[in-house]
Protein backbone atom coordinates (compact mmCIF):
# COMPACT_ATOMS: atom_id res chain seq x y z
CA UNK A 1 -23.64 -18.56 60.33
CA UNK A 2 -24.46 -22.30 59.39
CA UNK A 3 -21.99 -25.15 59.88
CA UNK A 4 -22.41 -28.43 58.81
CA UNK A 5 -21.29 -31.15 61.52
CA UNK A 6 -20.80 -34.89 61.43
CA UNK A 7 -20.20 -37.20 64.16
CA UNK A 8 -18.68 -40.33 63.13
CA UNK A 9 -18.03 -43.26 65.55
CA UNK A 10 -13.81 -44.40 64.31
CA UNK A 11 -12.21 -47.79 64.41
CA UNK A 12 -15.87 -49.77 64.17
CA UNK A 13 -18.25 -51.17 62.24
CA UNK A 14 -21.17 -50.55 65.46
CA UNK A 15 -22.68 -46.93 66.79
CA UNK A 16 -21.90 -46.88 70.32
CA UNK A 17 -18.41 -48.39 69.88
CA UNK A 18 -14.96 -46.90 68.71
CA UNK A 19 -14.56 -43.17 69.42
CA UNK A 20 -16.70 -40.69 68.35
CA UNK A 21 -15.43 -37.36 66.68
CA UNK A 22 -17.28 -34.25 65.58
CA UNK A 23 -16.20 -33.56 61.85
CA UNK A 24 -16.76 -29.78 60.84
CA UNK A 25 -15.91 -28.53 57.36
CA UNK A 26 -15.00 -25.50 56.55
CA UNK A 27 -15.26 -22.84 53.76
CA UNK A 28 -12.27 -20.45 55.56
CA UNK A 29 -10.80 -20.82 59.12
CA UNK A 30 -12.55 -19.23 61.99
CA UNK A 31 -10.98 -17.65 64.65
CA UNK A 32 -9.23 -20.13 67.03
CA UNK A 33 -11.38 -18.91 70.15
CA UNK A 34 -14.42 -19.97 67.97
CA UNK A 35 -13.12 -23.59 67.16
CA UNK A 36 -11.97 -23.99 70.54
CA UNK A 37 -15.70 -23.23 71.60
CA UNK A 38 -17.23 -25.75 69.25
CA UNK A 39 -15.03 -28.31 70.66
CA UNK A 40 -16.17 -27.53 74.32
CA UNK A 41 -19.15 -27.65 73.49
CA UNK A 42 -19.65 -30.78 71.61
CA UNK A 43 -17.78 -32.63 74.49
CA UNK A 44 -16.22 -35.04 72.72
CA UNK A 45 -12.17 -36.59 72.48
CA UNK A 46 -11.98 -34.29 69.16
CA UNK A 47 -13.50 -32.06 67.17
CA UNK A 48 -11.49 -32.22 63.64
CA UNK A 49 -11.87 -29.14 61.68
CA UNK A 50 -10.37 -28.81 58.18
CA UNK A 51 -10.69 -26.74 54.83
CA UNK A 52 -10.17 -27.40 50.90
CA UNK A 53 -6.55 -25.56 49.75
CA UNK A 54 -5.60 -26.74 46.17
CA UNK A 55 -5.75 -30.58 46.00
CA UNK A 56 -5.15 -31.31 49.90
CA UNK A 57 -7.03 -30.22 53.06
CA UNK A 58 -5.79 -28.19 55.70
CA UNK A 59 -7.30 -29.91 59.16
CA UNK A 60 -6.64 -29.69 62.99
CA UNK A 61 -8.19 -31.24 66.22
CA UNK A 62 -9.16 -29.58 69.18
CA UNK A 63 -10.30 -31.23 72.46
CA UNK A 64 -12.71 -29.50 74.81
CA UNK A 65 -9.60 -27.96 76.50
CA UNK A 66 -7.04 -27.64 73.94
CA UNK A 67 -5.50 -27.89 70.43
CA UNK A 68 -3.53 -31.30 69.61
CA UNK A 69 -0.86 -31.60 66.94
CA UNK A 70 -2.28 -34.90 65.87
CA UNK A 71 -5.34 -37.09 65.89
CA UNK A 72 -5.89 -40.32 64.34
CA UNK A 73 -9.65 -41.48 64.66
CA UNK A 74 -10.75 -37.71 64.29
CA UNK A 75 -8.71 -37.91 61.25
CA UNK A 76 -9.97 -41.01 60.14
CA UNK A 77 -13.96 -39.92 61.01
CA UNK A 78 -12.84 -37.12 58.24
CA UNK A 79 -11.92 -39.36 55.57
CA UNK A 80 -14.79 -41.02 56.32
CA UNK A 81 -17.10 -37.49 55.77
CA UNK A 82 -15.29 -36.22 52.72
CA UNK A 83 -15.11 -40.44 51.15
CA UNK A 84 -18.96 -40.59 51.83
CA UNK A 85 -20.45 -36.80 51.62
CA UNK A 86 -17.91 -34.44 49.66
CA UNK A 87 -15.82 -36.29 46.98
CA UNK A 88 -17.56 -39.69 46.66
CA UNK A 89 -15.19 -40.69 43.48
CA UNK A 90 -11.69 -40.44 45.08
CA UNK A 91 -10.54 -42.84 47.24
CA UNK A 92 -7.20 -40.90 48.33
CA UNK A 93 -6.86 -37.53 50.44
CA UNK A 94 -3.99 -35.72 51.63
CA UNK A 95 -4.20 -33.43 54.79
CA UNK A 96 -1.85 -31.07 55.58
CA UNK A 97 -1.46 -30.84 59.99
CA UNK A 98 0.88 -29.72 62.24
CA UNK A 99 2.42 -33.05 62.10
CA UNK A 100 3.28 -32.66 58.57
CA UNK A 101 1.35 -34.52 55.63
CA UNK A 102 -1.00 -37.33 56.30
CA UNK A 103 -2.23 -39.38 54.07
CA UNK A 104 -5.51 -42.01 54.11
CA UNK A 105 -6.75 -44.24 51.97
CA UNK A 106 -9.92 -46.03 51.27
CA UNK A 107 -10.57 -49.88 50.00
CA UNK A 108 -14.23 -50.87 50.44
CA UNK A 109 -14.99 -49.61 53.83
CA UNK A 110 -11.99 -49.69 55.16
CA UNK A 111 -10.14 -46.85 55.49
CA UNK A 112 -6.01 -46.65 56.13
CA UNK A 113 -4.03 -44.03 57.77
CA UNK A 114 -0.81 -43.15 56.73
CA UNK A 115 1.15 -41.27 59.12
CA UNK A 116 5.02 -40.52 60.36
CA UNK A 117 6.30 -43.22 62.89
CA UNK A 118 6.85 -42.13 66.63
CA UNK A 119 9.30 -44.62 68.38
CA UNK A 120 9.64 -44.31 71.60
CA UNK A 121 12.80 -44.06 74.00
CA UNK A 122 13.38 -45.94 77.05
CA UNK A 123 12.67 -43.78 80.48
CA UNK A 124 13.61 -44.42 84.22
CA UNK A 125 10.23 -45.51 86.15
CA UNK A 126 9.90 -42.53 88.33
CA UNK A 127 7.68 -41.71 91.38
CA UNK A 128 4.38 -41.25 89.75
CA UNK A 129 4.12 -43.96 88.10
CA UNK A 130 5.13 -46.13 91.10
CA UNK A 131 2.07 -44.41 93.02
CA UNK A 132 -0.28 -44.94 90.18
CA UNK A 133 -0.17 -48.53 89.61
CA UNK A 134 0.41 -51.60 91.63
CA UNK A 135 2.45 -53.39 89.54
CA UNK A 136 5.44 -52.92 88.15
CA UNK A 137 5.75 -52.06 84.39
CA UNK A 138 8.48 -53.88 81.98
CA UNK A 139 9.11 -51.10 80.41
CA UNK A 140 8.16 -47.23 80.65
CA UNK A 141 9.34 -45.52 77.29
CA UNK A 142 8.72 -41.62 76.19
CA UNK A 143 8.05 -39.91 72.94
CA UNK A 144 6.97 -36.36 72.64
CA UNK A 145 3.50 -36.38 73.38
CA UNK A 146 3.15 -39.77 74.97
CA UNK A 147 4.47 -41.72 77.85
CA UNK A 148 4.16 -45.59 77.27
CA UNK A 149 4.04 -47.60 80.14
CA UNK A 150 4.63 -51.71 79.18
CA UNK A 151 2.86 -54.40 81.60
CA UNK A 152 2.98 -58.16 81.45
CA UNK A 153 -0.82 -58.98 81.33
CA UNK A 154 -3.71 -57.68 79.15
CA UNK A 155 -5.86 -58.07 82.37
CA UNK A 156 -4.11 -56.24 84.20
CA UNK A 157 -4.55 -53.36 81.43
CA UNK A 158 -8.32 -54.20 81.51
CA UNK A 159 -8.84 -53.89 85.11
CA UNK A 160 -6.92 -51.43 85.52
CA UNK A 161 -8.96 -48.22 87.10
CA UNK A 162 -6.86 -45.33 87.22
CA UNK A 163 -6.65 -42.39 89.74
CA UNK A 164 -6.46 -39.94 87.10
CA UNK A 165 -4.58 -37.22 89.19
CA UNK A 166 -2.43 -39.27 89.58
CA UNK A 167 -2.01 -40.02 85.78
CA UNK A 168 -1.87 -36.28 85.32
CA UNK A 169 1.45 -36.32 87.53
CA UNK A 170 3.19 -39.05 85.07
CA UNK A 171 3.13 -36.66 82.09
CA UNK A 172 2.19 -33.23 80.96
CA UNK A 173 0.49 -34.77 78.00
CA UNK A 174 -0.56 -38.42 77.57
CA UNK A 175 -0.17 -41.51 78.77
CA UNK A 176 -0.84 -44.93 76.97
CA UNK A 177 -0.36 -48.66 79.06
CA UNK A 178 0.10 -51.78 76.99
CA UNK A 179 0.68 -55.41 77.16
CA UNK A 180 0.93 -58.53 74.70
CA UNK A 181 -2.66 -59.35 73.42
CA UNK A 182 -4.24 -62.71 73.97
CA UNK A 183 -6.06 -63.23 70.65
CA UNK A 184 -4.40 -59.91 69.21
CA UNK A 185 -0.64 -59.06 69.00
CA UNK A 186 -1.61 -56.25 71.31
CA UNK A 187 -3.75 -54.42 73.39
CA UNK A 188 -3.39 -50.66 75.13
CA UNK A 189 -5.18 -48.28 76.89
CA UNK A 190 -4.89 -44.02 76.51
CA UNK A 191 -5.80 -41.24 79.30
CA UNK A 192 -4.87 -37.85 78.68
CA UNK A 193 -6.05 -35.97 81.53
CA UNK A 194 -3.98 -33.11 81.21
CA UNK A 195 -5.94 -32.65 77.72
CA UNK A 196 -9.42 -32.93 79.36
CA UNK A 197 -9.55 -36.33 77.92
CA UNK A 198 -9.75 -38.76 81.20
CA UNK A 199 -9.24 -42.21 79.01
CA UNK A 200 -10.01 -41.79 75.07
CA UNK A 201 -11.86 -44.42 73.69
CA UNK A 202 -9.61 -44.96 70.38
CA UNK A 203 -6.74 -44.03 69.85
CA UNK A 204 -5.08 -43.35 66.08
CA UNK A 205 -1.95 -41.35 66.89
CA UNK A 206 -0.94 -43.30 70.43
CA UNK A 207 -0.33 -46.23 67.62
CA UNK A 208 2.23 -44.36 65.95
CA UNK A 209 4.02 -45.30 69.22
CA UNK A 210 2.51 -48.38 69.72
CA UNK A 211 3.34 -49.75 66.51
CA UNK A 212 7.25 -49.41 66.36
CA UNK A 213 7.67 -50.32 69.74
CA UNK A 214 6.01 -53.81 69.14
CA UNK A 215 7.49 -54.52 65.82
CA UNK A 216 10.75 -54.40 67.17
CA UNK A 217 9.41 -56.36 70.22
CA UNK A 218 7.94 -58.84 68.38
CA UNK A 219 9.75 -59.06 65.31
CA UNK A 220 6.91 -58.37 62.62
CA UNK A 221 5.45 -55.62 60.68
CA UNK A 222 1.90 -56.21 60.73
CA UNK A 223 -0.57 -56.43 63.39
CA UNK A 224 -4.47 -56.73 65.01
CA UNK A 225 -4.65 -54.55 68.07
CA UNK A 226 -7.34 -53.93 70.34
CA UNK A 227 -7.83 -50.56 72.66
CA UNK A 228 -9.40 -52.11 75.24
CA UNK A 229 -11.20 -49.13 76.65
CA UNK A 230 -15.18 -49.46 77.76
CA UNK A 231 -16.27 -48.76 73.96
CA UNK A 232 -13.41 -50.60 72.95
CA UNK A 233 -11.81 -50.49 68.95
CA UNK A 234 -10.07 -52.39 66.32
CA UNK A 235 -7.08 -51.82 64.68
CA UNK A 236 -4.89 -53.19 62.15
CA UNK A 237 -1.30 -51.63 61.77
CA UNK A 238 1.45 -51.80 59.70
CA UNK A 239 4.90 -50.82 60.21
CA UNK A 240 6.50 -49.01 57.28
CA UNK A 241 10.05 -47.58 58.70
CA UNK A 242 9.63 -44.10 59.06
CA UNK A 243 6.03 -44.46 58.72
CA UNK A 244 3.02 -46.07 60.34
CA UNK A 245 -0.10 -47.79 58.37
CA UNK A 246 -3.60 -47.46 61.01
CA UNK A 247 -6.60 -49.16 59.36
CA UNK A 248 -9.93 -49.21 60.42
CA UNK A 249 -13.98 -48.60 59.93
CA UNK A 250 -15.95 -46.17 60.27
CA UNK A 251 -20.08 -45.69 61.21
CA UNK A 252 -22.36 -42.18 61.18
CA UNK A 253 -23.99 -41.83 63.84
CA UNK A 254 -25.41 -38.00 63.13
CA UNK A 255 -25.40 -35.28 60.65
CA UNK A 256 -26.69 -31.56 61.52
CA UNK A 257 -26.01 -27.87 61.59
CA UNK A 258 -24.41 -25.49 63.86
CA UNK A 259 -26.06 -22.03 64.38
CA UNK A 260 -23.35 -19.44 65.25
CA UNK A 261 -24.04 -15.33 65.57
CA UNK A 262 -21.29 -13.78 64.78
């Protein structure tokens, strides 16, 4: 068996920056074990998978370890695929995901995510986040898959260089650190060691966090935010109620072909 695969570098305009995702379509879905092999062995944050039913696609993520229930810049590196490679003349796709429907659109070449809002509850600061860092956060807030941790300095969440065991202790899932931004209303940082994902370059679906905790913060609905990882990525957000708006760019950086015998 053949497979096409795309990897796309999200939330830039340069190869070598953003976060790169393997993009794989599909004619039918393969068996889980087999997906979850693909995504271990490409060895990226995500591998997005997703297949044609009616007028939407059906996609998913997997990391090397795992399955996620959402992922924004392997989400967007799709748009990006089916925009520039399968259905040049829309500029609107629906996916269906376990996270219910998502929605992106594209203007020029940038492309907007439209996904449900995440906002976060305030937490107690508990022991493993006191070990982890040396500072004490403003904040430490909790929602479903993510554990945001608020600081007062964007340096600080620059220099920061994590002892990811120690991260892995804080929260079965992820964990995203955030400050005000200097030149941008924001800036953050994701690791997800528990996912096999020590600190993900990008992050799409952490700002469905981000986002409605800094609108009510700062008091606006639209922002610039920077993840301010090594690769490092730009995002502009909107806050929509019940909803979050992600916008970014997108780059190739490979097409090829999988060779599977099965």
């Amino acid at each position: 068996m053949t497979l096409p695969i795309y990897q796309v570098d999200a939330f830039t305009t340069n190869v070598f920056k953003g976060n790169p995702a393997a993009v794989i379509p599909l004619e039918k879905w393969l068996d889980d074990s087999i997906l979850q092999n693909i995504a271990a062995e490409n060895n990226l944050s995500e591998t997005a998978f997703f297949v044609k039913e009616g007028d939407y696609y059906h996609i998913r993520w997997m990391t090397p370890v795992n399955e996620v229930p959402l992922c924004g810049h392997a989400t967007l590196a799709s748009a990006f695929v089916i925009f520039n490679f399968i259905d040049k003349d829309t500029n609107k796709i629906k996916f269906n995901s376990k996270s219910g429907e998502l929605y992106v659109e594209r203007d020029g070449d940038m492309m907007s995510l439209n996904f449900p809002s995440n906002k976060p509850h305030l937490i107690q600061i508990n022991e493993a986040i006191k070990k982890c860092f040396d500072r004490k956060p403003l904040e430490v807030l909790e929602n479903g898959f993510y554990v945001l941790i608020i600081f007062d300095s964007e340096d600080y969440i620059k220099n920061i260089q994590p002892n990811f065991e120690l991260i892995k202790l804080i929260h079965s899932h992820a964990v995203i650190i955030s400050s005000k931004g200097k030149e941008v209303d924001f800036v953050s940082r994701m690791f997800a060691p528990n996912e096999g994902i020590n600190e993900d370059p990008v992050t799409g679906s952490s700002h469905t966090v981000l986002v409605p905790y800094w609108a009510e913060k700062l008091g606006k609905k639209n922002f610039r935010a920077l993840q301010i990882s090594k690769r490092t990525g730009e995002l502009f957000c909107e806050d929509l109620g019940s909803r979050v708006k992600i916008s970014g760019r997108a780059v190739l950086y490979s097409t090829g072909n999988l060779f599977l015998s099965l």
